[in-house]
C-alpha atoms as a PDB file:
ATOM      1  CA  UNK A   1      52.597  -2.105 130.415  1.00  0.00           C
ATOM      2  CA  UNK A   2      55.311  -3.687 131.724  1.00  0.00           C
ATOM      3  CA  UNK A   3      56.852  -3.065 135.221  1.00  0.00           C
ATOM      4  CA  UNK A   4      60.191  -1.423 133.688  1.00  0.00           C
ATOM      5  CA  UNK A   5      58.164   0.196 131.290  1.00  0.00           C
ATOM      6  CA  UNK A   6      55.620   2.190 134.400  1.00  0.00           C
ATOM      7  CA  UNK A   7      59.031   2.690 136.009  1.00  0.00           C
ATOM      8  CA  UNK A   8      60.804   4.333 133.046  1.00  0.00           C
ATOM      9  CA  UNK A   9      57.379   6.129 132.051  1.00  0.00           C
ATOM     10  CA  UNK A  10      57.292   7.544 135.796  1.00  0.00           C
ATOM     11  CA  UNK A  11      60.613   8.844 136.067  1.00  0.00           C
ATOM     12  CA  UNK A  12      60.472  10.638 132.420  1.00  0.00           C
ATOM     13  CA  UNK A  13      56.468  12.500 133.037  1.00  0.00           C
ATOM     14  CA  UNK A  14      58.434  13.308 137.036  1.00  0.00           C
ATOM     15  CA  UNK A  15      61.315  14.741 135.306  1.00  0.00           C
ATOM     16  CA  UNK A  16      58.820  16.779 132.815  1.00  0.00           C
ATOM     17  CA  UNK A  17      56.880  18.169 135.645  1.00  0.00           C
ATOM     18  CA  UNK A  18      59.790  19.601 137.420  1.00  0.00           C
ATOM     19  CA  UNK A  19      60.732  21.204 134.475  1.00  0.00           C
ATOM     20  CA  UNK A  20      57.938  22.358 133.156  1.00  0.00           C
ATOM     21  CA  UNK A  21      57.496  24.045 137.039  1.00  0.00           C
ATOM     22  CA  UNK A  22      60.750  24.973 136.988  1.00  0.00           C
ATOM     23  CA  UNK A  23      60.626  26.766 133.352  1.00  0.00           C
ATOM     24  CA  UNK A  24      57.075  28.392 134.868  1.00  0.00           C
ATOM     25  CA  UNK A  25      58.751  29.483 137.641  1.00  0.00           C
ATOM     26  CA  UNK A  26      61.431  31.466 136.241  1.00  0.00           C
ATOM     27  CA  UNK A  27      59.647  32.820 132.702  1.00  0.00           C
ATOM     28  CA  UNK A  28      56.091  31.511 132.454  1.00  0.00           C
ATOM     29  CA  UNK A  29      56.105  32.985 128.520  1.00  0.00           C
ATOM     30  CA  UNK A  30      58.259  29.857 127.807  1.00  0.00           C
ATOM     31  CA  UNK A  31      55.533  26.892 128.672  1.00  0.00           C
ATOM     32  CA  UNK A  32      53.558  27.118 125.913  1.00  0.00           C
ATOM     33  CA  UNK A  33      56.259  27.436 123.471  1.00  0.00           C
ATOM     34  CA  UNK A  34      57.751  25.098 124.726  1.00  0.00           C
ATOM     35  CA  UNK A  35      54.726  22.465 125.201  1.00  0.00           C
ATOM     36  CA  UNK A  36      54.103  23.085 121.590  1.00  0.00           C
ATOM     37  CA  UNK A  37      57.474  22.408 120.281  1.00  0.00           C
ATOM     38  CA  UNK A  38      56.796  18.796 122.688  1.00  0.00           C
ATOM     39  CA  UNK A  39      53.942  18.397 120.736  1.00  0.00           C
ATOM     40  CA  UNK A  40      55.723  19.285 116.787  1.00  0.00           C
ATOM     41  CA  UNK A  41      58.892  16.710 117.966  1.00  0.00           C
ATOM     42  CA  UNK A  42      55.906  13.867 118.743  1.00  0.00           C
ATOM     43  CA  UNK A  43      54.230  14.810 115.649  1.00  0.00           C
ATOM     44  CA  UNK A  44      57.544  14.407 113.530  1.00  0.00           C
ATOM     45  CA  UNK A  45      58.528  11.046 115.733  1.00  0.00           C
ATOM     46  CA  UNK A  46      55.175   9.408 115.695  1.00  0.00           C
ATOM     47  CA  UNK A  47      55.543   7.963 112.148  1.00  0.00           C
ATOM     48  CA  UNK A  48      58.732   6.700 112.808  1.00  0.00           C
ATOM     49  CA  UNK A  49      57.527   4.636 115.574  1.00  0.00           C
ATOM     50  CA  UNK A  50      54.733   3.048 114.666  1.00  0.00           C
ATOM     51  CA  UNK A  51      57.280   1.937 111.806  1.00  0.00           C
ATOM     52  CA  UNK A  52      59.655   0.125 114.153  1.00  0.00           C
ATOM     53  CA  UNK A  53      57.267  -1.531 116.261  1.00  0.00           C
ATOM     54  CA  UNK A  54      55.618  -2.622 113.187  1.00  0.00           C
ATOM     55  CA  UNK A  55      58.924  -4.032 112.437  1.00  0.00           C
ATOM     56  CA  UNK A  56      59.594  -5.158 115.587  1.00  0.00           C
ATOM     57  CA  UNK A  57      56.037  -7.061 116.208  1.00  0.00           C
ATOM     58  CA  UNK A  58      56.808  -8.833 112.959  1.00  0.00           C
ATOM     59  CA  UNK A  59      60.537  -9.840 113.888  1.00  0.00           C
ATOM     60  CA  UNK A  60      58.662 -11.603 117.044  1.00  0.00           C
ATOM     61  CA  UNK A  61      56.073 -13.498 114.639  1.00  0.00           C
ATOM     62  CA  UNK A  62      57.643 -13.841 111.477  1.00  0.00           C
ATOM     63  CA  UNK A  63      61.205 -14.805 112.440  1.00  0.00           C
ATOM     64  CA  UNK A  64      61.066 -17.941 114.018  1.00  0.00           C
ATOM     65  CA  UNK A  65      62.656 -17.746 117.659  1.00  0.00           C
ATOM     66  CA  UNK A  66      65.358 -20.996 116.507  1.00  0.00           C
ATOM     67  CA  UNK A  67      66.334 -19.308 113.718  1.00  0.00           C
ATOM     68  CA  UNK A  68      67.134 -16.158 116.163  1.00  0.00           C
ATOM     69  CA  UNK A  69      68.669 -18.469 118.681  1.00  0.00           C
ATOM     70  CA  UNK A  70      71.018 -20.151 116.422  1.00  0.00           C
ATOM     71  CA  UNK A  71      72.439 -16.876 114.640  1.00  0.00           C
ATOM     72  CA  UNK A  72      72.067 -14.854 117.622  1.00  0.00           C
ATOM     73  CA  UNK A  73      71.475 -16.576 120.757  1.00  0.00           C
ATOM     74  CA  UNK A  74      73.830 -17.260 123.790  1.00  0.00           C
ATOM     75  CA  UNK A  75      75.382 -19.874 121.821  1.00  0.00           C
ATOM     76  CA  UNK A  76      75.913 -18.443 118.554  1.00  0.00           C
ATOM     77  CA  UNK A  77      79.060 -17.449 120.199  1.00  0.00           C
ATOM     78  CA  UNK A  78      81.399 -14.872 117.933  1.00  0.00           C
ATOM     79  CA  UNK A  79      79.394 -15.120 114.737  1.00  0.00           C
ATOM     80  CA  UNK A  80      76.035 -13.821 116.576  1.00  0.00           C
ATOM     81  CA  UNK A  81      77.635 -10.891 118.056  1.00  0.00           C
ATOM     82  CA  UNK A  82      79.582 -10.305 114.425  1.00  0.00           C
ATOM     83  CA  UNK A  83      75.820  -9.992 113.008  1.00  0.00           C
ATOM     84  CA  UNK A  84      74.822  -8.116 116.243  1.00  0.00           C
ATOM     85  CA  UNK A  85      77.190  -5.740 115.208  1.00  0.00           C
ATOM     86  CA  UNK A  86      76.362  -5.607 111.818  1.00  0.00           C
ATOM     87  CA  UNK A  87      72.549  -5.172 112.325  1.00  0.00           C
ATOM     88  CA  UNK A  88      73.323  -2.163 114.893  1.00  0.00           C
ATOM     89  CA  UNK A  89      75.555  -0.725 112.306  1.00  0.00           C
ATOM     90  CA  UNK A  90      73.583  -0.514 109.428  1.00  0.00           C
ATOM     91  CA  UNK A  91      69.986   0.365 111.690  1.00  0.00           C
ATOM     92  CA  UNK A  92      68.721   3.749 110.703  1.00  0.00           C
ATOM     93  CA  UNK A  93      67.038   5.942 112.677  1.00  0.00           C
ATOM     94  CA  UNK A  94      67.307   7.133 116.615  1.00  0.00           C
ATOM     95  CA  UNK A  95      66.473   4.740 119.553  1.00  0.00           C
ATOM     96  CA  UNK A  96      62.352   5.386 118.812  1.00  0.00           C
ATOM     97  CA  UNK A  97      63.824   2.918 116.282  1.00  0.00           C
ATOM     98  CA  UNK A  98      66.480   0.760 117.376  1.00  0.00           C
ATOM     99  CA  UNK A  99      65.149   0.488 120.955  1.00  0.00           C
ATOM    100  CA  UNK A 100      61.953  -1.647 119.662  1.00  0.00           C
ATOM    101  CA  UNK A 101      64.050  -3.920 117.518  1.00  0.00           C
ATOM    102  CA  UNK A 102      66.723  -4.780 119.873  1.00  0.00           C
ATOM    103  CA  UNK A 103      63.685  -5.651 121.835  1.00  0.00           C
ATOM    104  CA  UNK A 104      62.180  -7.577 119.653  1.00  0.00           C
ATOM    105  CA  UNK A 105      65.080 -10.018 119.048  1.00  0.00           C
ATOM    106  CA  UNK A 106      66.074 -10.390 122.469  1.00  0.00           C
ATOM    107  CA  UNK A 107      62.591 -11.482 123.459  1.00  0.00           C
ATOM    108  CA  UNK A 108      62.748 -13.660 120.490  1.00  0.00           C
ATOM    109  CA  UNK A 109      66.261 -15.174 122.100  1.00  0.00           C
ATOM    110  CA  UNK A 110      69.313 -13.176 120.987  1.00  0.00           C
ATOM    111  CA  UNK A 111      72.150 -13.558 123.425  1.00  0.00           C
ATOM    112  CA  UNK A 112      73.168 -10.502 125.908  1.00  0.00           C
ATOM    113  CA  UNK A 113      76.488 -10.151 123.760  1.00  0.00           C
ATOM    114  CA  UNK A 114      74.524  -9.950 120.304  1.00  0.00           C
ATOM    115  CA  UNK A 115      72.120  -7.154 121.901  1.00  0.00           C
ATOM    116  CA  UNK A 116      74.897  -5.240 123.859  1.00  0.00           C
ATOM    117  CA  UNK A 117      76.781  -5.069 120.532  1.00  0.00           C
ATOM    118  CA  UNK A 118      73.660  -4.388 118.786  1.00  0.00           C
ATOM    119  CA  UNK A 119      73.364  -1.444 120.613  1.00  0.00           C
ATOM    120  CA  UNK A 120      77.129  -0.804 120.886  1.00  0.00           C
ATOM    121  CA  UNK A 121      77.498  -0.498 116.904  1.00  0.00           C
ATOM    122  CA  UNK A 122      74.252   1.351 116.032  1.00  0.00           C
ATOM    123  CA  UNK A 123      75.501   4.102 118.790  1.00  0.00           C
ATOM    124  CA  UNK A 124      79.583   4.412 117.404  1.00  0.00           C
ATOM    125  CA  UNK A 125      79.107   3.188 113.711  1.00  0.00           C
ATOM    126  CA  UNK A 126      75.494   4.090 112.112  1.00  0.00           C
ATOM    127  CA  UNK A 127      76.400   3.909 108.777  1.00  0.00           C
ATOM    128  CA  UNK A 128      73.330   6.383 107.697  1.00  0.00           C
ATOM    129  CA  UNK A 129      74.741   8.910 110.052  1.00  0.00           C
ATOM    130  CA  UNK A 130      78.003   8.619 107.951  1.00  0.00           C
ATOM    131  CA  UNK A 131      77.405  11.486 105.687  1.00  0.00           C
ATOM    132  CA  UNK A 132      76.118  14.117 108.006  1.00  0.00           C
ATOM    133  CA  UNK A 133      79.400  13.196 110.179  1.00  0.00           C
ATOM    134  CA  UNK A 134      81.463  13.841 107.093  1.00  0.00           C
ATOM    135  CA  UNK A 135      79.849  16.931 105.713  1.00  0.00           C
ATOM    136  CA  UNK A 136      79.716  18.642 109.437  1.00  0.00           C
ATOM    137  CA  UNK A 137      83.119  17.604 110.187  1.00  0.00           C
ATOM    138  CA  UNK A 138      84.992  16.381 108.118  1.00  0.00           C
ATOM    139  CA  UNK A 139      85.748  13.091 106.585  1.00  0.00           C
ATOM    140  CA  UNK A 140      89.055  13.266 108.124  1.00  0.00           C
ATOM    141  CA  UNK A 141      87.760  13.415 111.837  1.00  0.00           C
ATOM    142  CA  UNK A 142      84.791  11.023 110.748  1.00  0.00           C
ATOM    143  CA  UNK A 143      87.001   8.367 109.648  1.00  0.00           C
ATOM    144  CA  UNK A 144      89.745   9.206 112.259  1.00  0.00           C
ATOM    145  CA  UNK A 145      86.807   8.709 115.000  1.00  0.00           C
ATOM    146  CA  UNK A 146      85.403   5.133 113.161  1.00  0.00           C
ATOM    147  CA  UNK A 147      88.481   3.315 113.040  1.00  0.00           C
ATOM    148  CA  UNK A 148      89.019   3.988 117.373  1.00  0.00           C
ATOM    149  CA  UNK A 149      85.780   2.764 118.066  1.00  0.00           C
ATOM    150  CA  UNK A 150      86.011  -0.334 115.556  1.00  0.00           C
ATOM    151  CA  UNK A 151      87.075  -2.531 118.453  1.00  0.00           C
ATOM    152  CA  UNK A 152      84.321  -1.489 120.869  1.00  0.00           C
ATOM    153  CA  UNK A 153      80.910  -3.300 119.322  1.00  0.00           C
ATOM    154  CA  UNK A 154      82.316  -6.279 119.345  1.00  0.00           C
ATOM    155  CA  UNK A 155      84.289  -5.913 122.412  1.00  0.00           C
ATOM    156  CA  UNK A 156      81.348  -4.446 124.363  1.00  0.00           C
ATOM    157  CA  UNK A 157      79.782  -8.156 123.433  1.00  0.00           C
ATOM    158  CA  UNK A 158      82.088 -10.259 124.155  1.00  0.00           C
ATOM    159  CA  UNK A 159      81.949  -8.742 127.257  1.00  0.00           C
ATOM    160  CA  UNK A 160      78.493  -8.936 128.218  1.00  0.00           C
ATOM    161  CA  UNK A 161      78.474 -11.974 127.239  1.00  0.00           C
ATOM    162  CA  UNK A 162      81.609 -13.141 129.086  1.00  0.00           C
ATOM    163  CA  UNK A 163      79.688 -11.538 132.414  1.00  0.00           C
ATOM    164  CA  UNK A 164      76.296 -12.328 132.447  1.00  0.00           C
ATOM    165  CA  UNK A 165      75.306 -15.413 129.941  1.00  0.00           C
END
């Protein structure tokens, strides 16, 4: 496991202690339902990762790291973080799925700006969260709240890649 990884994975199980001492503190009857709804939400998720970091662990193999460096590397300037955006757009799924594949190409040699607007798009545009937005709200709202964040994916890269390439 890797250092960030311990560190992230010892701040979540600290947090989950405290509040699993907390919750027994103030209504002990809550614990176990609540420590078995833990264990139904891994259940449901588990599928769904071992998916993506299938995925992921075949984007590091099977893509070959120029081909990742030339379309979305450092230098791919404007047209990597276009396709950053793209990809992040149109990635289903929550950050169990995401998460591993913006991983995956930035240890195969995508540029900051391609991952930050990566991650920009798939958080402001998901295109398979589309139709949820629109039934639960409205497609008025949904496509009044799309076109303001339009300029922030590839902003966000541009960005990130202006301040730390």
């Amino acid at each position: 496991m890797s250092r960030d990884m311990l560190l992230a994975t010892a701040i979540m199980a600290a947090t989950a202690i405290v509040l699993y001492a907390v919750a027994y503190w103030r209504s002990p009857a809550v614990v176990a339902p609540g420590a078995l709804g833990a264990w139904r939400t891994f259940l449901d998720i588990l599928p769904l990762l071992v998916v993506s970091f299938a995925i992921a662990g075949l984007v590091q193999v099977w893509v070959p790291r120029d081909l990742i460096g030339r379309y979305l590397g450092a230098q791919s300037g404007l047209r990597g973080i276009g396709i950053g955006c793209l990809i992040g757009a149109i990635t289903p799924g929550g950050p169990y799925v995401s998460f591993p594949i913006v991983a995956a190409i930035y240890k195969a040699g995508a540029g900051i700006g391609t991952v930050v607007a990566f991650i920009t798009a798939w958080s402001l545009w998901a295109l398979a969260r589309l139709p949820m937005e629109m039934a639960l709200i409205g497609p008025t709202v949904t496509l009044k709240r799309l076109a303001a964040t339009l300029i922030f994916p590839p902003l966000a890269g541009i960005l990130a890649r202006a301040l730390f390439d």
